[in-house]
Protein backbone atom coordinates (compact mmCIF):
# COMPACT_ATOMS: atom_id res chain seq x y z
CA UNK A 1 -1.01 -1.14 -19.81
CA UNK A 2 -1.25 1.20 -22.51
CA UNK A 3 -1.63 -0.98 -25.30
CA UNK A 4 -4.80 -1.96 -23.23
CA UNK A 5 -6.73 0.87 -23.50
CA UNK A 6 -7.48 3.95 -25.36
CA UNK A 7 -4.87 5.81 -23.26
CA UNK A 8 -2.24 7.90 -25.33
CA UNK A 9 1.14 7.14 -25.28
CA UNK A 10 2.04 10.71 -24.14
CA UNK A 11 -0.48 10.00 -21.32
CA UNK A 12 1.15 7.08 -20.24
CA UNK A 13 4.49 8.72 -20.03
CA UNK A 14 3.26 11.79 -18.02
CA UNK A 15 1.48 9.61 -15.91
CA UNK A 16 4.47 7.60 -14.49
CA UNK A 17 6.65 11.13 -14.43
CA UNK A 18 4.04 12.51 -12.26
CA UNK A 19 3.51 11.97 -8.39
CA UNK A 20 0.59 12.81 -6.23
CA UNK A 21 0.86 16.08 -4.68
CA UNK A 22 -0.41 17.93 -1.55
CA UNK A 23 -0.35 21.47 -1.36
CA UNK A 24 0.51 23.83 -4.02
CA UNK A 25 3.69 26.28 -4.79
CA UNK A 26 6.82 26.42 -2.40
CA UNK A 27 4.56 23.72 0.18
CA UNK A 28 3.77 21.29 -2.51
CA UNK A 29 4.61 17.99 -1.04
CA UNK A 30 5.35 15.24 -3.46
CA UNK A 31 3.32 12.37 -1.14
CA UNK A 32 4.70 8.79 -3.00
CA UNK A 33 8.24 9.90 -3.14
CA UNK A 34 8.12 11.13 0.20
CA UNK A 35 6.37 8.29 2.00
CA UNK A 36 8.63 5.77 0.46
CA UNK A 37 11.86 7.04 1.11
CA UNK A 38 10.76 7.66 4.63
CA UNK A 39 9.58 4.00 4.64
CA UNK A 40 13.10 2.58 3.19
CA UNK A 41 14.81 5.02 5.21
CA UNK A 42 12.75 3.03 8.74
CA UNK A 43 13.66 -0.31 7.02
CA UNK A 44 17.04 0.34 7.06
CA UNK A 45 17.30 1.25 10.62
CA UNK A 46 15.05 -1.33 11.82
CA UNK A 47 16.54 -4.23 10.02
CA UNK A 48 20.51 -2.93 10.99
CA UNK A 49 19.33 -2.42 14.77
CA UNK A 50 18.12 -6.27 14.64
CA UNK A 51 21.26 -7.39 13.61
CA UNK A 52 23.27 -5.71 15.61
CA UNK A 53 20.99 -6.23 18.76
CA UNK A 54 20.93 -10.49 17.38
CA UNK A 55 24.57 -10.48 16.50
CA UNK A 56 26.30 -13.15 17.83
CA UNK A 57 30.31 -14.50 17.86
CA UNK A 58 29.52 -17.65 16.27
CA UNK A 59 28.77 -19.12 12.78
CA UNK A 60 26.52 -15.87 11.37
CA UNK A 61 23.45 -16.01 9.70
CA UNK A 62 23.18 -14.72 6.27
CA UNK A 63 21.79 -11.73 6.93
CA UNK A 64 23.79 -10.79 9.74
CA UNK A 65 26.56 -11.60 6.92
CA UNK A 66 25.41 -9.25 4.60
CA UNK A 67 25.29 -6.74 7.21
CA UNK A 68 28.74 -7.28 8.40
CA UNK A 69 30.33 -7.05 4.74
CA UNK A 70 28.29 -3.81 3.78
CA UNK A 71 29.59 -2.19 7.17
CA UNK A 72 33.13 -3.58 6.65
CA UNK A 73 32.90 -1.96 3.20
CA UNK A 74 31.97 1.38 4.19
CA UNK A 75 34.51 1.24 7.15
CA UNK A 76 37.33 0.57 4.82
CA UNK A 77 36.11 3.38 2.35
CA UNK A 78 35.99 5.70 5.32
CA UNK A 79 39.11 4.57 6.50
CA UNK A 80 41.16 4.96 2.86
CA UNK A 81 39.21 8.61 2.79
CA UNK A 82 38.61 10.16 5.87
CA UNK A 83 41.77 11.01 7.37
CA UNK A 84 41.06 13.08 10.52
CA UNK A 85 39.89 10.62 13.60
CA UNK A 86 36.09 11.49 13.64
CA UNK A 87 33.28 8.99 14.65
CA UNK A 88 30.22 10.28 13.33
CA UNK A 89 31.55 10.23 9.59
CA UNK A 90 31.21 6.19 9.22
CA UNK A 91 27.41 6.42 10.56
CA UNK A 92 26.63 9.13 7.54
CA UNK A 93 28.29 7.26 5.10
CA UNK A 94 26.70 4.06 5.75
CA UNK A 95 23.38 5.57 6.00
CA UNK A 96 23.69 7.75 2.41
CA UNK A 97 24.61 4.16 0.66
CA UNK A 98 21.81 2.13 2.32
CA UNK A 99 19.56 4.68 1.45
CA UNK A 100 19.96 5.82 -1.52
CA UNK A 101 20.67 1.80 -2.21
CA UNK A 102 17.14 1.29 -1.22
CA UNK A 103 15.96 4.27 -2.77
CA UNK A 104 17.83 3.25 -6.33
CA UNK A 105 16.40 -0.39 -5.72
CA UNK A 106 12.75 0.48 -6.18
CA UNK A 107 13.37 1.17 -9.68
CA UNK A 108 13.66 -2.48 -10.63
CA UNK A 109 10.00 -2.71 -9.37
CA UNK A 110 7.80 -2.92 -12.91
CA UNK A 111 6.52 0.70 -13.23
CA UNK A 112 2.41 -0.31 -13.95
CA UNK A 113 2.39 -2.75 -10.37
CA UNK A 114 2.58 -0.53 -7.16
CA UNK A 115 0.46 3.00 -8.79
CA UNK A 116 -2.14 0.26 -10.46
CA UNK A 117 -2.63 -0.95 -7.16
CA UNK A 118 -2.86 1.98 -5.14
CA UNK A 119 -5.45 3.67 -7.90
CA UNK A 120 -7.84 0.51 -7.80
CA UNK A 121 -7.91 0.49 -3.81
CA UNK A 122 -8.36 4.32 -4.08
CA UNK A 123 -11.29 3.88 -6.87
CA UNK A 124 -12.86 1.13 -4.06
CA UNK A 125 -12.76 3.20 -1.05
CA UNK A 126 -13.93 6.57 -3.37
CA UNK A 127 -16.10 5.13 -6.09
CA UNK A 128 -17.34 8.75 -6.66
CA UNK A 129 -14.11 10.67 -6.88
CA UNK A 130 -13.93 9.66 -10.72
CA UNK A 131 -17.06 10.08 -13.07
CA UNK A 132 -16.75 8.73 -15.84
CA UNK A 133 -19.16 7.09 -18.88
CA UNK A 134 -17.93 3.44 -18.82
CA UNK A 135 -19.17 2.72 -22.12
CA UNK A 136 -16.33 5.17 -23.21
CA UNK A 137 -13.76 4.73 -20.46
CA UNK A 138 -12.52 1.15 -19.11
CA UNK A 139 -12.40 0.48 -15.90
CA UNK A 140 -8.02 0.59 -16.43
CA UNK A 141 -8.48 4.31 -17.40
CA UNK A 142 -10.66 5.28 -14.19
CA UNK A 143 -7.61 3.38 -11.97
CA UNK A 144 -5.21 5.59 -13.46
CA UNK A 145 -6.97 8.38 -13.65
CA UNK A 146 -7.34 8.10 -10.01
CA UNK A 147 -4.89 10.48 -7.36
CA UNK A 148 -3.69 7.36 -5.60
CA UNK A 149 -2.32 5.73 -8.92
CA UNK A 150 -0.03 8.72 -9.22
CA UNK A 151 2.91 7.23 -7.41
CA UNK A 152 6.71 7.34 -7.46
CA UNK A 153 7.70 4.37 -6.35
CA UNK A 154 11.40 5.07 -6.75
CA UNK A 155 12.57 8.40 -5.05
CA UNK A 156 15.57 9.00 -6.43
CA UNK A 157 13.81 9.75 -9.81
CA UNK A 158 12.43 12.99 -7.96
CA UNK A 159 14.40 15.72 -8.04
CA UNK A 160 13.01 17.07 -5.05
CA UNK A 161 14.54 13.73 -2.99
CA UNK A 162 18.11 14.38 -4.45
CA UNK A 163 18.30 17.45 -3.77
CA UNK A 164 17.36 17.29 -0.07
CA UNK A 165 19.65 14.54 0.18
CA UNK A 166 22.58 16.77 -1.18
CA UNK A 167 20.96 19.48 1.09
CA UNK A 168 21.89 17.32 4.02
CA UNK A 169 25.58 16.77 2.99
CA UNK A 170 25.54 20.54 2.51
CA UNK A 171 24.92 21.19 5.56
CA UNK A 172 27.29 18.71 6.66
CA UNK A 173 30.44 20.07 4.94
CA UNK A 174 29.58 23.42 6.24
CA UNK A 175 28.86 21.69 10.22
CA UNK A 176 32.35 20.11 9.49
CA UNK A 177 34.17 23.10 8.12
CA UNK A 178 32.91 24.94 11.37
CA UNK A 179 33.47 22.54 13.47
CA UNK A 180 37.25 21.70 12.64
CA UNK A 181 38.45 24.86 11.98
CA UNK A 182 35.84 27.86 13.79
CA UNK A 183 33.90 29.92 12.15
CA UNK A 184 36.75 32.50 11.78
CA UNK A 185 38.73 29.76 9.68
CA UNK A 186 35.75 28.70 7.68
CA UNK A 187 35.51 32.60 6.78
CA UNK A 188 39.35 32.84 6.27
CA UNK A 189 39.67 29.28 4.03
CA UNK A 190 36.72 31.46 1.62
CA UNK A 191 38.46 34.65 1.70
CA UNK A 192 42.10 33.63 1.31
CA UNK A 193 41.84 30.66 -1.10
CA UNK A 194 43.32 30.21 -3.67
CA UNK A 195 44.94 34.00 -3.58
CA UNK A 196 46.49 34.58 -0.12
CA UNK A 197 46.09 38.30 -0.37
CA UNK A 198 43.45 41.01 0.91
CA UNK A 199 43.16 42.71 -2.23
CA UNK A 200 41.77 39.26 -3.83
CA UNK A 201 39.77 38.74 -1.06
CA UNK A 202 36.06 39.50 -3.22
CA UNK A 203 37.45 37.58 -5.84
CA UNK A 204 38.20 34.19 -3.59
CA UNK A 205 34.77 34.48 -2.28
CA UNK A 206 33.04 34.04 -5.52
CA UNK A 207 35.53 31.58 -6.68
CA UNK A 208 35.15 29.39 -3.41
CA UNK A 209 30.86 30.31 -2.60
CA UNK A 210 30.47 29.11 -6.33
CA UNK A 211 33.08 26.04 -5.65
CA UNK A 212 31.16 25.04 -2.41
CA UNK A 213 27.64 25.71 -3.77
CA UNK A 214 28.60 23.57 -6.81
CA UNK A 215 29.61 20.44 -4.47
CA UNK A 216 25.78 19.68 -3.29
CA UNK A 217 24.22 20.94 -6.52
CA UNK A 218 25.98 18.38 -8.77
CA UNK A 219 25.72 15.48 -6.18
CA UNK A 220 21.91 15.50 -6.45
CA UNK A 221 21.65 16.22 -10.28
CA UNK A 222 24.27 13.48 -10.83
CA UNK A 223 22.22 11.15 -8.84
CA UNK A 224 18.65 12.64 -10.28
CA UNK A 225 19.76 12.28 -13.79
CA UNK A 226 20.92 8.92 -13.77
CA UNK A 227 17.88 7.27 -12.07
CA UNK A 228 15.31 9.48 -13.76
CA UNK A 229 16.76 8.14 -17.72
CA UNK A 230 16.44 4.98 -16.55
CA UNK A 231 12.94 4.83 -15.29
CA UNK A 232 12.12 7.32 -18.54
CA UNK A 233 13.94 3.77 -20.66
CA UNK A 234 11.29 1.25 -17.94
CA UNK A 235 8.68 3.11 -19.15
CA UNK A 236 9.54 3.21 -22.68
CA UNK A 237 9.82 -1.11 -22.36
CA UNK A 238 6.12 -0.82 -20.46
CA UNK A 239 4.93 0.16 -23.65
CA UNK A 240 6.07 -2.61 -25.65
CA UNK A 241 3.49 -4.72 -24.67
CA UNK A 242 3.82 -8.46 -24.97
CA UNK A 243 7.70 -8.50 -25.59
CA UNK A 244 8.75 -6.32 -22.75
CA UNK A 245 9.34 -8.93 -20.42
CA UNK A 246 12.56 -9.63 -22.19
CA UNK A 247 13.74 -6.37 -22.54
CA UNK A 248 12.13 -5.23 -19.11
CA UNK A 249 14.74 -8.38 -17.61
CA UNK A 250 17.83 -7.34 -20.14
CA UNK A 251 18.09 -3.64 -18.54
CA UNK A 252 16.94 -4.36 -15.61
CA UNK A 253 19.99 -6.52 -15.02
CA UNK A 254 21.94 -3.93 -16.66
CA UNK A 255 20.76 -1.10 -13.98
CA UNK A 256 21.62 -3.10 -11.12
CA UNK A 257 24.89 -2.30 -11.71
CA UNK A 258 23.79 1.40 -11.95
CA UNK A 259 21.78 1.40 -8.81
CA UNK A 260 24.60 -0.16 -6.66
CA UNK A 261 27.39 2.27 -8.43
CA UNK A 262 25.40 5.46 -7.96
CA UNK A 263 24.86 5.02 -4.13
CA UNK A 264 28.13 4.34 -3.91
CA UNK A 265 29.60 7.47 -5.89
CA UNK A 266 26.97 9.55 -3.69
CA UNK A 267 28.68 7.97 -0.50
CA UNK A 268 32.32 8.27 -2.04
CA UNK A 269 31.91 12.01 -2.85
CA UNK A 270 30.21 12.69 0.84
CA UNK A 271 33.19 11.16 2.35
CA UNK A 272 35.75 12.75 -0.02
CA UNK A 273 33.86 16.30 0.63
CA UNK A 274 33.80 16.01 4.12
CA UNK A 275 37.04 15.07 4.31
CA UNK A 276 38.38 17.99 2.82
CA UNK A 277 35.85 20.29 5.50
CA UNK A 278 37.70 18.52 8.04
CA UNK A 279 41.48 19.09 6.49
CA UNK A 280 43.04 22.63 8.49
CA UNK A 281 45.08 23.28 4.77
C-alpha cells in the first residue's frame, strides 16, 4: 500500500504499530486491540458452549472433533502438571490457550485488509473529519489517515493485552497461594523461603516479592515480544510490493508454528505456576 502512494516508509510502519485510542494518560484505552480480543474471547465461548450443548455419543462432527481433541489436550497437560485435585484449573487453562490462540491467529490476517477497511467506511460515514487537497493527497492517504484505519487487528502485539493477561494469572497464583495454604502461609512461604530463619526474614522477602513479581512480568513480555517481531517482519513483506505474496505465504506458514507454540507455553507456564501456589512445600 505504500508503494502506492506518496506515503513514507516510516509512515507506513508507525501506522500499523499504532492503534486508535480513547482517552489520554493512565485511561487511554487502546479501542482495536481491545474490541477484538473481547470479540475472540465471545467466539470462543459461544462456539465451545454449542458443542458441548450439540454434543452427541455417536459418529462426531468435525468440529465437535476438534473440540474434543483441544479439550483432551489441555486435560492431559493439566493432568501431567497440576497435581493437587482442583476443578477450576482445567477451565483457566483451556481458556488462556484458546485465547491467546485466537488472539495469536489474527496475525496471519494481511496487515493493509481489516484497518483499510475500517478507514474507508470511517471516511464514508465522516467525509469531513479529514481535509485534505486531493490534487496532493490520494484518496489511499485520506483512508489511512483516518482514526478508524488505526487498528490492531492482532492483540497480542499490544503490550497492554499481555500484560493484563499475565495480570490475570497474577492474580491467580496469589488467589491459589491463599487459598491452599491461608494467608498466614502465603506470608510464611515469603518470609521463610529459601532461608528458614528470622534473622533472614527481610532478605527472603525481596528474594521471593522479586521471584513472584518476575513470574507475570516475563509471561506477558515473552508473549508481547514474540508476536510484536513478527507483525514488525508482516509489515516489513507489506512493503515489498508486488513480490510479497510469496514471502507474505513463506512466513506466514512459518509463524503458525509460532502462534500455536506461544499459546501453548503461556498455558504451560500458568499451569506449572499455579501448580506450585497450590503445593503446601
Amino acid at each position: 500500500m505504500a508503494a502506492e502512494s506518496n506515503i513514507s516508509i516510516q509512515g507506513y510502519i508507525n501506522h500499523h504499530l499504532s492503534d486508535m485510542t480513547v482517552g489520554t494518560g493512565f485511561w487511554a484505552v487502546n479501542v482495536g486491540a481491545i474490541s477484538v480480543s473481547l470479540i475472540l474471547g465471545f467466539v470462543f465461548v459461544l462456539s465451545f458452549m454449542f458443542v458441548g450443548r450439540k454434543a452427541t455419543t455417536g459418529v462426531p462432527g468435525k468440529f465437535q472433533c476438534f473440540v474434543e481433541m483441544i479439550v483432551e489436550f489441555v486435560a492431559t497437560s493439566v493432568r501431567e502438571t497440576f497435581h493437587v485435585k482442583d476443578k477450576l484449573i482445567a477451565p483457566i487453562a483451556l481458556t488462556i490457550f484458546m485465547w491467546v490462540f485466537l488472539m495469536n491467529l489474527m496475525k496471519l490476517v494481511p496487515v493493509d485488509w481489516l484497518p483499510t477497511v475500517f478507514g474507508a467506511v470511517g471516511l464514508m460515514f465522516t467525509p469531513d473529519a479529514i481535509q485534505y487537497d486531493t490534487t496532493n493527497y490520494s484518496i489511499l492517504e485520506k483512508i489511512m489517515a483516518h482514526p478508524w484505519s488505526y487498528l490492531t487487528i492482532a492483540p497480542t502485539t499490544d503490550l497492554n493485552i499481555t500484560m493484563g493477561l499475565a495480570l490475570g494469572v497474577f492474580l491467580f497464583i496469589v488467589g491459589y497461594s491463599i487459598a491452599y495454604k491461608g494467608v498466614g502461609g502465603f506470608i510464611k512461604e515469603l518470609s521463610f523461603t529459601p532461608f528458614n530463619h528470622w534473622a533472614l526474614v527481610p532478605f527472603n522477602l525481596v528474594l521471593e516479592l522479586v521471584t513472584l513479581i518476575a513470574k507475570p512480568v516475563s509471561l506477558g513480555l515473552r508473549l508481547f515480544g514474540n508476536l510484536y517481531a513478527g507483525e514488525v517482519i508482516f509489515i516489513l513483506i507489506a512493503l515489498v510490493g508486488l513480490g510479497q505474496l510469496p514471502l507474505h505465504f513463506a512466513w506466514a506458514v512459518f509463524h503458525i508454528l509460532v502462534i500455536v507454540l506461544q499459546a501453548f507455553l503461556f498455558m504451560m507456564l500458568t499451569i506449572v505456576y499455579l501448580s506450585m501456589a497450590a503445593e503446601d512445600h
